[in-house]
Each structure stands twice: as structure tokens, then as C-alpha cells.
C-alpha atoms as a PDB file:
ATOM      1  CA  UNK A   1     121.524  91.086 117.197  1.00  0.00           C
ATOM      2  CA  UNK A   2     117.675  90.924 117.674  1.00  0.00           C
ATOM      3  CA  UNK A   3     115.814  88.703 115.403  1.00  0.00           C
ATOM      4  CA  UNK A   4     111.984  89.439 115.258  1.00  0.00           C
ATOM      5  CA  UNK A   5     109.754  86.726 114.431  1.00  0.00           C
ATOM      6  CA  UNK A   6     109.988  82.971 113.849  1.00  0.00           C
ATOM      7  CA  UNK A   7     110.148  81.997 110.809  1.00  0.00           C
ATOM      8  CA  UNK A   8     107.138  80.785 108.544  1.00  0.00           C
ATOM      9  CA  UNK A   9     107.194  77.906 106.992  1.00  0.00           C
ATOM     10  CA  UNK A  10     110.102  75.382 106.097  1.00  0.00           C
ATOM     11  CA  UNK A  11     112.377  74.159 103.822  1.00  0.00           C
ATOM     12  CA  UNK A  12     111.420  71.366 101.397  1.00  0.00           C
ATOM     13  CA  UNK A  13     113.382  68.840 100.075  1.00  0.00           C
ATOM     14  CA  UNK A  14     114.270  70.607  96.072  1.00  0.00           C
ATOM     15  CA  UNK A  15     116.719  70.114  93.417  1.00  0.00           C
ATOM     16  CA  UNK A  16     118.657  72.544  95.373  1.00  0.00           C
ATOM     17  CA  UNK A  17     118.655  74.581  98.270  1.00  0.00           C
ATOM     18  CA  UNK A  18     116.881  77.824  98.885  1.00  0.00           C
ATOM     19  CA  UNK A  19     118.576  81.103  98.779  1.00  0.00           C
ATOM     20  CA  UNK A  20     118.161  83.483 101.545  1.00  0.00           C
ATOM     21  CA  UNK A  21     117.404  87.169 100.474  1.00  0.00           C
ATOM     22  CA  UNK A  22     117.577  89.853 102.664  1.00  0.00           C
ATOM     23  CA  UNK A  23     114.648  93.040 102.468  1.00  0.00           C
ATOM     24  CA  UNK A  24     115.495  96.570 104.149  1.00  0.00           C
ATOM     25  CA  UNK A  25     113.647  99.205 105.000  1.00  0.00           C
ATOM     26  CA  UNK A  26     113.239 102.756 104.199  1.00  0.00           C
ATOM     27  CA  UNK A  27     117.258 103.739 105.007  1.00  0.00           C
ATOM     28  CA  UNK A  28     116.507 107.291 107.266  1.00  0.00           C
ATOM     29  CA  UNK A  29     120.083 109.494 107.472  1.00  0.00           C
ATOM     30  CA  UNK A  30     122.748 108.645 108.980  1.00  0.00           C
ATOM     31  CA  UNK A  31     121.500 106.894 111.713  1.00  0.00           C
ATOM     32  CA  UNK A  32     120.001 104.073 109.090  1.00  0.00           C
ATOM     33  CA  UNK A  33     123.634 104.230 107.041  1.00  0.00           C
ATOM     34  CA  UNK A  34     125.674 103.633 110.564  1.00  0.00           C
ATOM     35  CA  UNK A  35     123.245 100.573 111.682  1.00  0.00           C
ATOM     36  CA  UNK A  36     123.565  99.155 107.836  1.00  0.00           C
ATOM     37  CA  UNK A  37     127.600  99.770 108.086  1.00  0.00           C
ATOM     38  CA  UNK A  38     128.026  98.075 111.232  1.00  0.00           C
ATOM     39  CA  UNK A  39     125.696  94.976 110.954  1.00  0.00           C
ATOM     40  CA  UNK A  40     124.513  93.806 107.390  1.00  0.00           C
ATOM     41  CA  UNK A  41     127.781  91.808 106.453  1.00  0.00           C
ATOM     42  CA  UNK A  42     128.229  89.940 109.960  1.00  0.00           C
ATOM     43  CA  UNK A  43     124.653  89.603 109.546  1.00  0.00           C
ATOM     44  CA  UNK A  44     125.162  88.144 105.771  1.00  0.00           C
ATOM     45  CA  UNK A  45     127.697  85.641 107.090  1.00  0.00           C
ATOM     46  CA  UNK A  46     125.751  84.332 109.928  1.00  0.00           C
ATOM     47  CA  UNK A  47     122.355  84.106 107.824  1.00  0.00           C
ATOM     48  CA  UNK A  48     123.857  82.987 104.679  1.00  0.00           C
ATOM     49  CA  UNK A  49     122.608  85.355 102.814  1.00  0.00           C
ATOM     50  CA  UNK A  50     122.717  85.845  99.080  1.00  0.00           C
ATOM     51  CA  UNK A  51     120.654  88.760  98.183  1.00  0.00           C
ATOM     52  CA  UNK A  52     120.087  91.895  99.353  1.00  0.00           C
ATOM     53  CA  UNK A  53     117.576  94.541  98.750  1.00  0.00           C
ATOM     54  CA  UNK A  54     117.240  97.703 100.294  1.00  0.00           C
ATOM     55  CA  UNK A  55     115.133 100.831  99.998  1.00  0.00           C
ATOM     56  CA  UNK A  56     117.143 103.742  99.692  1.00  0.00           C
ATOM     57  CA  UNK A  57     115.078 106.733  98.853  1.00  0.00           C
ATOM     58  CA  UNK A  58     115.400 108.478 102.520  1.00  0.00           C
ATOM     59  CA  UNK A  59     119.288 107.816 103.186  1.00  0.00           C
ATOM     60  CA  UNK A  60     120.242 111.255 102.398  1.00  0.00           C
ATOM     61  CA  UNK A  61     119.490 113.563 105.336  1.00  0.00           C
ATOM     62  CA  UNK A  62     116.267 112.122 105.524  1.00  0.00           C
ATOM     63  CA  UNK A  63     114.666 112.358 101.727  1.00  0.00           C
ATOM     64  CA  UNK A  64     116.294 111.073  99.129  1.00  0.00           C
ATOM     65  CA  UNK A  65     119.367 109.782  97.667  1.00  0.00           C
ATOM     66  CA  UNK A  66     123.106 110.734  96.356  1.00  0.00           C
ATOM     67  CA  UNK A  67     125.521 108.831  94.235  1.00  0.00           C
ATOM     68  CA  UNK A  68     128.126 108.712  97.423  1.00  0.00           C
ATOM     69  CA  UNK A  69     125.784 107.320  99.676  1.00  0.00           C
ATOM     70  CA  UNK A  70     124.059 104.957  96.871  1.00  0.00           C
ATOM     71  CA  UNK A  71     127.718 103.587  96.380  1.00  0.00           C
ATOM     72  CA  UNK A  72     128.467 102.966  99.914  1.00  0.00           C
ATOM     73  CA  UNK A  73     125.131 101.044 100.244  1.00  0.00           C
ATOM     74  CA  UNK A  74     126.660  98.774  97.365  1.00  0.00           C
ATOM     75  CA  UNK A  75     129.635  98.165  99.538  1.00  0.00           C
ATOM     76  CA  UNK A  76     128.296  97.612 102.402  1.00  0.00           C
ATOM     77  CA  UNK A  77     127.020  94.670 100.759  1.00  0.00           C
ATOM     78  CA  UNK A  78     123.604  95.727  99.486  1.00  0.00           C
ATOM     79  CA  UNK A  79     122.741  94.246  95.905  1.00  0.00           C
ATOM     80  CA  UNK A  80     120.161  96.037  94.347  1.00  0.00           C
ATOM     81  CA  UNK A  81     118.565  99.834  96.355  1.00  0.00           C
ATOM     82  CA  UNK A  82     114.845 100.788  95.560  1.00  0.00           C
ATOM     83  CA  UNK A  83     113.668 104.169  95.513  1.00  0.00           C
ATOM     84  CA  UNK A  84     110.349 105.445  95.944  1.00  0.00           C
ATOM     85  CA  UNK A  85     108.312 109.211  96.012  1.00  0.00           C
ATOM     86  CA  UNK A  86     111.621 110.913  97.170  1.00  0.00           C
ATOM     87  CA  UNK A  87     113.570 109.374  93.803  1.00  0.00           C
ATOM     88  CA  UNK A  88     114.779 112.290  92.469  1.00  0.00           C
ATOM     89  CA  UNK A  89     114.947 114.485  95.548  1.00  0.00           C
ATOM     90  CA  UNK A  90     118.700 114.829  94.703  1.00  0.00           C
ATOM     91  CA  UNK A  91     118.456 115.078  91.445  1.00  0.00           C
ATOM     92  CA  UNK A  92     122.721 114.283  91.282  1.00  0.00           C
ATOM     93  CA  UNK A  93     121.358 111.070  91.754  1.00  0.00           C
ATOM     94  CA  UNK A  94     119.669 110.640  87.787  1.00  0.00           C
ATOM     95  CA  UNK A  95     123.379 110.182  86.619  1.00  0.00           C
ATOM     96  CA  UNK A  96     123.612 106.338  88.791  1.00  0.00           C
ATOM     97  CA  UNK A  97     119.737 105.645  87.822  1.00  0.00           C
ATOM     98  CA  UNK A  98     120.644 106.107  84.009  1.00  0.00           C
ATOM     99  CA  UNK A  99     124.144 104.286  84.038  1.00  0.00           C
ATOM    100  CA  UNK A 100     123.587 101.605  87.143  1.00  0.00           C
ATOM    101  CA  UNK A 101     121.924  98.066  87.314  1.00  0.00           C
ATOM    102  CA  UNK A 102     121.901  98.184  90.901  1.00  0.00           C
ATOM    103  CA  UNK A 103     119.355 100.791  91.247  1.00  0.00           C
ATOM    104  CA  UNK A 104     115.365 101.033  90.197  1.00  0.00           C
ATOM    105  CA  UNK A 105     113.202 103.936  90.208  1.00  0.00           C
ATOM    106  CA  UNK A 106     109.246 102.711  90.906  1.00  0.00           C
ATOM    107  CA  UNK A 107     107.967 101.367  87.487  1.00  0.00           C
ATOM    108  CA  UNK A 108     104.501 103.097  87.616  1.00  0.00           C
ATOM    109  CA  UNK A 109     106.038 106.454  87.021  1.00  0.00           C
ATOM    110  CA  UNK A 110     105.981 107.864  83.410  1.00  0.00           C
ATOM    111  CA  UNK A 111     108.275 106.390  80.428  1.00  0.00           C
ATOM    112  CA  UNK A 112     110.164 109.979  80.317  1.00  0.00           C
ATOM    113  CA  UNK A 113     111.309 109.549  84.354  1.00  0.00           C
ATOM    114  CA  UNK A 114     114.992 108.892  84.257  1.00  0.00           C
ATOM    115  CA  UNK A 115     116.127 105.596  85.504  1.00  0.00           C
ATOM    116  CA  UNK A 116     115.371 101.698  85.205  1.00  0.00           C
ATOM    117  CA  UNK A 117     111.680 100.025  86.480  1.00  0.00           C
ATOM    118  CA  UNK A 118     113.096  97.025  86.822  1.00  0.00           C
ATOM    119  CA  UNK A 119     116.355  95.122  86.859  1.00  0.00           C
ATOM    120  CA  UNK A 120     117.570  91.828  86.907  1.00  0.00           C
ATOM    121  CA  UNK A 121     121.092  90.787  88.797  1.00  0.00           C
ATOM    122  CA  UNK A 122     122.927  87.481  90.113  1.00  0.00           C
ATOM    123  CA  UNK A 123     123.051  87.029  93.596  1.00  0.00           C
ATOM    124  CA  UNK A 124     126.334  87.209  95.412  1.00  0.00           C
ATOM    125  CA  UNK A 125     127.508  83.880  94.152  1.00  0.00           C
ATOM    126  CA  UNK A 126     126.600  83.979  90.876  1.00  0.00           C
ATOM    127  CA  UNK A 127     124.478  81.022  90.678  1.00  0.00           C
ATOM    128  CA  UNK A 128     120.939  82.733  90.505  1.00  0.00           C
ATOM    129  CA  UNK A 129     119.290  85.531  89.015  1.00  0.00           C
ATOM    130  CA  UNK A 130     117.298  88.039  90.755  1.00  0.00           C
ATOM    131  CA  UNK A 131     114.333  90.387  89.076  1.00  0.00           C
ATOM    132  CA  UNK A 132     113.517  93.591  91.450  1.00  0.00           C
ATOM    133  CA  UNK A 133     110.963  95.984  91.272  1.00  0.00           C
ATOM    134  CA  UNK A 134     109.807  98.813  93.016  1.00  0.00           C
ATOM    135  CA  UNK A 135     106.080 100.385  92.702  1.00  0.00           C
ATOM    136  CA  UNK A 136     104.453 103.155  93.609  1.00  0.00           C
ATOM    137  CA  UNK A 137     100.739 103.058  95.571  1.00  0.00           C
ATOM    138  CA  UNK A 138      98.418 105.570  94.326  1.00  0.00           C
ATOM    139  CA  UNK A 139      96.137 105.883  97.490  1.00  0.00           C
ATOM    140  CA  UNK A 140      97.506 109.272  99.706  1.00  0.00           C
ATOM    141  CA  UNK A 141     100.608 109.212  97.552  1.00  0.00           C
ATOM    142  CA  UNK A 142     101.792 111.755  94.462  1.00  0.00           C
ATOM    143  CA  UNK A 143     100.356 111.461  91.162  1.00  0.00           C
ATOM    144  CA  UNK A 144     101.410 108.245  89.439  1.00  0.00           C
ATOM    145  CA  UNK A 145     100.227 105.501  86.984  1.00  0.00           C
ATOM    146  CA  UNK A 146      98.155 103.025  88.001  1.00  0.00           C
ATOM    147  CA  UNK A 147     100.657  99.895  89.912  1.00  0.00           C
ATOM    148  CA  UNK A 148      98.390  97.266  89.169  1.00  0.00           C
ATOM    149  CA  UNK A 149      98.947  97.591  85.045  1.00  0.00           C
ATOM    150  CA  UNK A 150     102.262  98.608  85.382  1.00  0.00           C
ATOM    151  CA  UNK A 151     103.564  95.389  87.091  1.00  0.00           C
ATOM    152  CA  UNK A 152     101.421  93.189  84.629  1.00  0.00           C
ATOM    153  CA  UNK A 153     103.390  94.631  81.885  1.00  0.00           C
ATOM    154  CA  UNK A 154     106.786  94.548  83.927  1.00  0.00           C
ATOM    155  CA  UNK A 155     106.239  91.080  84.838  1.00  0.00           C
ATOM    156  CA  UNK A 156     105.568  89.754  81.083  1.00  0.00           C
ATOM    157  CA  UNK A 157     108.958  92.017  80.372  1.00  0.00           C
ATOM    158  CA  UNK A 158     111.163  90.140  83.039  1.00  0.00           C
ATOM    159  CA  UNK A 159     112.723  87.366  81.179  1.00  0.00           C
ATOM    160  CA  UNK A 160     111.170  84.102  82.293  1.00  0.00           C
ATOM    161  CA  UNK A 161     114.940  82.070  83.374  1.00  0.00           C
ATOM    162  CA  UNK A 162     115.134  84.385  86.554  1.00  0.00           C
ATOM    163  CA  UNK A 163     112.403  82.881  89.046  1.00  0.00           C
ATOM    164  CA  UNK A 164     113.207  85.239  91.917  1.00  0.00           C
ATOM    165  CA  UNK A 165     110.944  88.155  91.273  1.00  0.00           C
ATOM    166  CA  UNK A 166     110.978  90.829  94.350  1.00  0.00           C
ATOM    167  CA  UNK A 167     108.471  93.881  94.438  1.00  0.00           C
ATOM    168  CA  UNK A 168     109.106  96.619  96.780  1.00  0.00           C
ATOM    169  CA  UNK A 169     105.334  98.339  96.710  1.00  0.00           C
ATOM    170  CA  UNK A 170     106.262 101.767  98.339  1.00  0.00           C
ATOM    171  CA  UNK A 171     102.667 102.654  99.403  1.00  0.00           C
ATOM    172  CA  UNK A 172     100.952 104.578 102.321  1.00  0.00           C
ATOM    173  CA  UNK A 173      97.601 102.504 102.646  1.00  0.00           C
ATOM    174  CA  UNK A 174      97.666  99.196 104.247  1.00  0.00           C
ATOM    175  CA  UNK A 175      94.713  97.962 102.357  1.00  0.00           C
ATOM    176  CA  UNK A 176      96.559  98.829  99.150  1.00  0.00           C
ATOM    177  CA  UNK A 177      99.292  96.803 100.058  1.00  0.00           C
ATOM    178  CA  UNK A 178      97.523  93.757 101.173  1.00  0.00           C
ATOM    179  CA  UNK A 179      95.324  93.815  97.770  1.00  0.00           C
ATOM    180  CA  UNK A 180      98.963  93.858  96.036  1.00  0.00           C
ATOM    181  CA  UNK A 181      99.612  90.877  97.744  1.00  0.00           C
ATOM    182  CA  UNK A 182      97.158  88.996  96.698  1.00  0.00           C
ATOM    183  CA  UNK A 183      97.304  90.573  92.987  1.00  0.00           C
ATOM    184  CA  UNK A 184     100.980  89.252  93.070  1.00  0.00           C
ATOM    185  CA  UNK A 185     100.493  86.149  94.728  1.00  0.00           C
ATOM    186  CA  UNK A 186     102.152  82.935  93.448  1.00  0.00           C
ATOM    187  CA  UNK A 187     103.859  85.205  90.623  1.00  0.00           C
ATOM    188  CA  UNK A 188     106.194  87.045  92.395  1.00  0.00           C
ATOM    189  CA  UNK A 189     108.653  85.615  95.007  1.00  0.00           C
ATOM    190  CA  UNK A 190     108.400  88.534  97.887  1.00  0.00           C
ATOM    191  CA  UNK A 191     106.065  91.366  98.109  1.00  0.00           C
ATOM    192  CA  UNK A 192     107.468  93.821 100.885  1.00  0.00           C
ATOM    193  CA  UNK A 193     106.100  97.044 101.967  1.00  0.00           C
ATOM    194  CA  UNK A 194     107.866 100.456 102.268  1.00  0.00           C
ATOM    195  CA  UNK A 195     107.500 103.690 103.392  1.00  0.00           C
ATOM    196  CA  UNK A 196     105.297 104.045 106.353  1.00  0.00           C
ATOM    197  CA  UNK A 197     108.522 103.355 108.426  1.00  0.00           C
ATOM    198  CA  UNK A 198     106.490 101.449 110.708  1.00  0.00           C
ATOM    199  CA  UNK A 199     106.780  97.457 110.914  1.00  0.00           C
ATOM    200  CA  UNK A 200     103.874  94.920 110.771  1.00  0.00           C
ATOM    201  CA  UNK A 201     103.216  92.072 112.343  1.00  0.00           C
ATOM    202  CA  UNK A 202     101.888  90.376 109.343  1.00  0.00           C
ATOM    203  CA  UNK A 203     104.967  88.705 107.779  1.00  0.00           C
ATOM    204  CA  UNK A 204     103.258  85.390 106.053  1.00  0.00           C
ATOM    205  CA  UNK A 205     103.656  83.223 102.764  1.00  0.00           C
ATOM    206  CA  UNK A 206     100.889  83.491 100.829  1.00  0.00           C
ATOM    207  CA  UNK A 207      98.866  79.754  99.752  1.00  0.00           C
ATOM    208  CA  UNK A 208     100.460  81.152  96.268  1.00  0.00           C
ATOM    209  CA  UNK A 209     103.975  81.017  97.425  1.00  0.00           C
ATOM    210  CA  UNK A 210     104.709  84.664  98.158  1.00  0.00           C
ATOM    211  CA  UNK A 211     106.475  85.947 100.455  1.00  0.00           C
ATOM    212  CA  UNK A 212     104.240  88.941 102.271  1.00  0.00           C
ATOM    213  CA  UNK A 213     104.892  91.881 104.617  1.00  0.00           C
ATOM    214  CA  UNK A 214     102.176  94.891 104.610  1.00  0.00           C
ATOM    215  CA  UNK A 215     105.500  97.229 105.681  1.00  0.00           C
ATOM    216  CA  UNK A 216     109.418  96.010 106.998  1.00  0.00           C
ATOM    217  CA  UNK A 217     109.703  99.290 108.828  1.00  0.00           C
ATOM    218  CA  UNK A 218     112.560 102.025 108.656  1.00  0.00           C
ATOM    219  CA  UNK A 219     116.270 101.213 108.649  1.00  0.00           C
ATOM    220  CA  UNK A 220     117.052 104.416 111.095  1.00  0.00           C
ATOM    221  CA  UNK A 221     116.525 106.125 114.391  1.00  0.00           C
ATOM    222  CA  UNK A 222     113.097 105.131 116.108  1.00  0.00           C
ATOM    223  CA  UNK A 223     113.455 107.271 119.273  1.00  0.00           C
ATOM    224  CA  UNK A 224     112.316 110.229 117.452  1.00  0.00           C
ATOM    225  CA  UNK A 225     108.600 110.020 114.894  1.00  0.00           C
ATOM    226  CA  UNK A 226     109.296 108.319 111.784  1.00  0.00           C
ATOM    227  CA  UNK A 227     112.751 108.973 112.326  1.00  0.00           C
ATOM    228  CA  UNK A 228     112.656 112.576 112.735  1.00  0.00           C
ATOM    229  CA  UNK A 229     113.248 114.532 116.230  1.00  0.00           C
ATOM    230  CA  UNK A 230     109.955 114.243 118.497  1.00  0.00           C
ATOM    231  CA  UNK A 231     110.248 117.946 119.729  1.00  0.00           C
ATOM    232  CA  UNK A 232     110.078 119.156 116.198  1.00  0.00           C
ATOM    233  CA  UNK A 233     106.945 116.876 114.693  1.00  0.00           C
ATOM    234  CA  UNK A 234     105.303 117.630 117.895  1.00  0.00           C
ATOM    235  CA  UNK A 235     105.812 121.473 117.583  1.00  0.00           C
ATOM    236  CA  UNK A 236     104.610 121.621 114.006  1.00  0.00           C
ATOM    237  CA  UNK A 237     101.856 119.366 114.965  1.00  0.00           C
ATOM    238  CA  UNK A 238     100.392 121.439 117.828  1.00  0.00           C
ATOM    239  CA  UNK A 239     100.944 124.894 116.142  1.00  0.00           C
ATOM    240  CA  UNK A 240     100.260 124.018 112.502  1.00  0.00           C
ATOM    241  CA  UNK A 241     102.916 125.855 112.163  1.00  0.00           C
ATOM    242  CA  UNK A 242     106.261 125.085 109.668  1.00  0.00           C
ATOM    243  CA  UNK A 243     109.150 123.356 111.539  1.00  0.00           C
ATOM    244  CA  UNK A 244     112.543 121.442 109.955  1.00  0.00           C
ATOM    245  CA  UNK A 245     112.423 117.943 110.878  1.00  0.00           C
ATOM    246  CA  UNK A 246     115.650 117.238 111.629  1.00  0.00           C
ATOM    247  CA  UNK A 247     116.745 113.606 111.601  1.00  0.00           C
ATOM    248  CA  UNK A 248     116.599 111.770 115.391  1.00  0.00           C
ATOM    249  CA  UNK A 249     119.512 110.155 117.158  1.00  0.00           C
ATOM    250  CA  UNK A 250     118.056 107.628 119.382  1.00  0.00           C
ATOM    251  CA  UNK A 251     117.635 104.323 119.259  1.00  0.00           C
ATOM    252  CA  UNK A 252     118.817 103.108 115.207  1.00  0.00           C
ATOM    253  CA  UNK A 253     117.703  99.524 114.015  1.00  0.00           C
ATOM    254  CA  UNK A 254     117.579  97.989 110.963  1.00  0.00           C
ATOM    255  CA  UNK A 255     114.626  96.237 110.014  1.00  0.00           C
ATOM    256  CA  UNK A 256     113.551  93.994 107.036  1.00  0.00           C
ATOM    257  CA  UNK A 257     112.499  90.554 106.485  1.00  0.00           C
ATOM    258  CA  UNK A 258     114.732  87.364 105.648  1.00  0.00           C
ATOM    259  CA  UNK A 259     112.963  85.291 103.244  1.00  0.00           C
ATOM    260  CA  UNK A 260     114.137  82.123 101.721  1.00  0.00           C
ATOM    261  CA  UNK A 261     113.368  81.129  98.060  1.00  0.00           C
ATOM    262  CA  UNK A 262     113.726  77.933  95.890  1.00  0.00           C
ATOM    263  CA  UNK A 263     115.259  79.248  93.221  1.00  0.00           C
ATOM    264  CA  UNK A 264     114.030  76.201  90.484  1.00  0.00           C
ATOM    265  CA  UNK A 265     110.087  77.392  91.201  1.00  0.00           C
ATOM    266  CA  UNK A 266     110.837  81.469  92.583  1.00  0.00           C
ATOM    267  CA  UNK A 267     108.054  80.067  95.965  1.00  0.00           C
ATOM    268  CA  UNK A 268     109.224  81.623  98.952  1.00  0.00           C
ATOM    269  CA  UNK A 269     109.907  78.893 101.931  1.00  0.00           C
ATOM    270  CA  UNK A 270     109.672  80.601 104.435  1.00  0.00           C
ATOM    271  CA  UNK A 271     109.761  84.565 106.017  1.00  0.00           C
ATOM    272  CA  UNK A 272     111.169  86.070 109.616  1.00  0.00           C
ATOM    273  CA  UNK A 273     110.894  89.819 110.586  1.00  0.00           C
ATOM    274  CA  UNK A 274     114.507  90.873 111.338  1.00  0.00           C
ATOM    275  CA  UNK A 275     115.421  93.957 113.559  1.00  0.00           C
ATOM    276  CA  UNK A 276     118.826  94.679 114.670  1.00  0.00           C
ATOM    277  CA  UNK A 277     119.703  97.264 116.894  1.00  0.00           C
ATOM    278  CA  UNK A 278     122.416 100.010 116.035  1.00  0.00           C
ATOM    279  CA  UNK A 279     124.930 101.749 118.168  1.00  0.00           C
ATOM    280  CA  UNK A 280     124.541 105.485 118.944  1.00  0.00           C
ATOM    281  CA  UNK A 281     125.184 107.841 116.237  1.00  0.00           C
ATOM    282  CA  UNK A 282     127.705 110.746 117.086  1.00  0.00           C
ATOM    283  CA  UNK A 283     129.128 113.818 115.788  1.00  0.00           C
ATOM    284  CA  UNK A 284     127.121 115.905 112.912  1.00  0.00           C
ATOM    285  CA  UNK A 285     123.766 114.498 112.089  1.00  0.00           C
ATOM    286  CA  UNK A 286     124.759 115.255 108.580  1.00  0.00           C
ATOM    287  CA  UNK A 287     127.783 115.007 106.371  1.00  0.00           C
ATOM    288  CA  UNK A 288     128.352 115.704 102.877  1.00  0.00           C
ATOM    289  CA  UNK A 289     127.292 112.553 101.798  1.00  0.00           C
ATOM    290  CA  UNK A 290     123.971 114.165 102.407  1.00  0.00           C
ATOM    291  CA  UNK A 291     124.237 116.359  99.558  1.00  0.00           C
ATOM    292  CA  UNK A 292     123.022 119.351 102.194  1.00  0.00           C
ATOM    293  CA  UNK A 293     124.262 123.031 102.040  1.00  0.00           C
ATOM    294  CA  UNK A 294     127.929 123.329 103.177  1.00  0.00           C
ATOM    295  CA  UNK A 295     126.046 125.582 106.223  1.00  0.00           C
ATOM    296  CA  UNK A 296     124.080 122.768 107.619  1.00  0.00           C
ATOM    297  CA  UNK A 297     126.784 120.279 107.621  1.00  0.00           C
ATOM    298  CA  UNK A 298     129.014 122.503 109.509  1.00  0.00           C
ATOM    299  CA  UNK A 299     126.025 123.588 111.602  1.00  0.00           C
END
């Protein structure tokens, strides 16, 4: 397993130790499914960890999300999956985002949008209670309601006993990020960025006690161009002309961040980049998990 950066910070001396919870990135195909199979819980045992977040809304072939593959996230030992512009790209999906706990929808989209904005659930041992939130940005992104307003109102909803407070701001512009940071600083536990499926080398705790990543990077294959095969981008890109991306192969990590949190005060302690690489993925690219046409799975 290769662990990315150092960590930041240290642990004080509290009326209990900190809990360790675990941030993933963007989850592209199968690729990102296999690595999260095969590594999170001997990852989970070694790190003591005790939450687990992940952002889910690119797991199924690429853009969006099903209620099989949702599910096996859940046993694979994710708590709580975030979604983000792709939400309701499978639309099968609105069933778990009405009925589920474990599953959030970004907050800043209109009251009529099917599923939760935020939810609140114990970590694995019961002892703690964990708030997560996903948010849209508004800069290069689809039409949405404004995040800064939205999570003022979400975080006066959020019942005050559960400390931990986790924002997954699933935004294209790094600037946007960075001011959500600071917005969210010393009120929110961790503030991690999605969907640019690139990682940052900016992984910090704020002087507020935040937690702070401009972007964890994509859970998925990174020999290919935001997980998708080179030749194709690069076609479409020099002819401007339509292409499928198909998902890449090559080289699948998992990334996030492993932050650890007092849970008495919600501060963060400390944050390390983590990125662990996958085996190769074989056979079909897609399954049926995907929710793709019959055609392209046998294809």
C-alpha cells in the first residue's frame, strides 16, 4: 500500500481519542470498485479507521450510480457515499436516495430533487455520530443554488450533539474550493474536494480546525485521462469530433485523505493524502452492475 503524505499535525492529549475517518474520491467504473474491493477493509484494520466516506457519483460505467453497486460500496465497508452532478444519471438509483441514510444527494440542489442533503450516522463502533454533506460549486458546473447559503442553513439544521461535520464540495474551480474552506473553517470537521479527479498537494488543517483538501483525486484507473481511455479523449480532442469515452484499464488507485478528529470539539488533528494502488482489472470493462445496455456488457 502507498501512503501519500505525512501527516499534519498531531494528536493532543483529549477526553478521548480521535477517530480516524477515511475520504474517497470520485469512484470511476470498475476499475475504482475493484481497487475499493480489494483494499479499503485491510486498509480499515491497519489505520483504525472508523468512518468512511466516499464519492460515488461516477462508479457506474463511468457517470453515475445504481442501487447494486451503491450496496456493494456499503459492504465493502463504506459508511456514508456522496453524489454529485451525475446524481441521478441512473435514475434506478432515486429509489436508495429516498429510502437510505447512507446516501446524500448535494444539498444546493432544489427542495423537489429526490434524495437527502444531509445525513447523520454512527461510526462503525457506535460511539460517535457523523453529519455528511455533499455540495455542489456553481463556477463551470450545471445550474444549481447558491452552496454558500445552502450549507449555512444545513449546518443550523444538523443537530448540534454530532461534532463530526464532513462536506464533500463537488466543484470544478480550485479557487471555489479554497474560498469554501475558509467559509467552513472551524465549523465543519473536513472539507474535501471532488470531482476534478485530480489530487492536490494541499492537504492542511486550517488555524480553525478543519481539515482541508482543494481535491482527493479519483478512486479509478489513472493510465487513461480522468479515467477514461487516452486514445479516445485524444481523438475527440484533436477532431472536435464526438467519441465514447470508454472507461481505462491501467493503472487503478484509490485516493482520499485520512483525517483524524476529536470527537468532544469535531477539530480535525491531523490530515495525510492516501493513495493505494490497485491490481489490474480484467475481463469486461462493464458488467451489469453498470446499469448499461445488455449489448455493451456483452460487447
Amino acid at each position: 500500500m502507498a501512503i501519500g503524505n505525512a501527516p499534519t499535525g498531531g494528536w493532543k492529549a483529549t477526553d478521548c481519542m480521535p477517530i480516524n475517518i477515511l475520504c474517497i474520491g470520485d469512484v470511476v467504473g470498475k476499475p475504482g470498485r475493484n481497487v475499493i474491493a480489494e483494499h479499503l477493509s485491510e486498509f480499515s484494520t491497519e489505520r483504525h479507521v472508523d468512518f468512511v466516506v466516499c464519492n460515488g457519483e461516477n462508479a457506474a460505467g463511468g457517470s453515475g450510480i445504481t442501487p447494486q453497486l451503491f450496496k456493494k460500496l456499503l459492504r465493502y465497508g463504506v459508511d456514508v457515499v456522496t453524489l454529485g452532478d451525475h446524481v441521478y444519471k441512473k435514475l434506478e438509483i432515486v429509489s436508495e436516495l429516498r429510502s437510505s441514510e447512507r446516501i446524500v444527494r448535494p444539498a444546493n440542489l432544489p427542495d423537489s430533487a429526490a434524495g437527502r442533503s444531509w445525513t447523520v450516522v454512527e461510526t462503525k463502533d457506535g460511539m460517535h455520530r457523523a453529519a455528511v454533506v455533499s455540495l455542489l460549486g456553481q463556477m463551470f458546473m450545471r445550474t444549481c443554488d447558491s452552496p454558500w447559503g445552502t450549507i449555512d442553513r444545513v449546518l443550523e439544521e444538523i443537530p448540534g450533539e454530532a461534532k463530526i461535520r464532513i462536506v464533500d464540495f463537488h466543484a470544478e474551480a480550485s479557487s471555489e474550493k479554497i474560498a469554501m474552506g475558509w467559509h467552513l473553517n472551524g465549523r465543519v470537521s473536513i472539507v474535501f474536494g471532488t470531482h476534478t479527479h485530480v489530487p492536490t498537494a494541499d492537504a492542511c488543517i486550517l488555524d480553525g480546525g478543519t481539515a482541508y483538501i482543494s481535491d482527493v483525486g479519483m478512486t479509478g484507473p489513472y493510465g487513461g485521462v480522468l479515467g477514461r481511455k487516452k486514445a479516445a479523449v485524444l481523438q475527440a480532442l484533436r477532431t472536435a469530433m464526438p467519441v465514447p469515452f470508454e472507461i481505462a484499464r491501467a493503472d487503478p488507485r484509490l485516493c482520499g485523505i485520512l483525517v483524524a478528529v476529536d470527537p468532544n470539539s469535531g477539530k480535525a488533528e491531523s490530515i495525510e493524502r492516501v493513495e493505494i494502488a490497485g491490481g489490474a482489472t480484467t475481463g469486461a470493462i462493464y458488467d451489469p452492475d453498470d446499469g448499461r445496455p445488455q449489448r455493451l456488457v456483452e460487447g
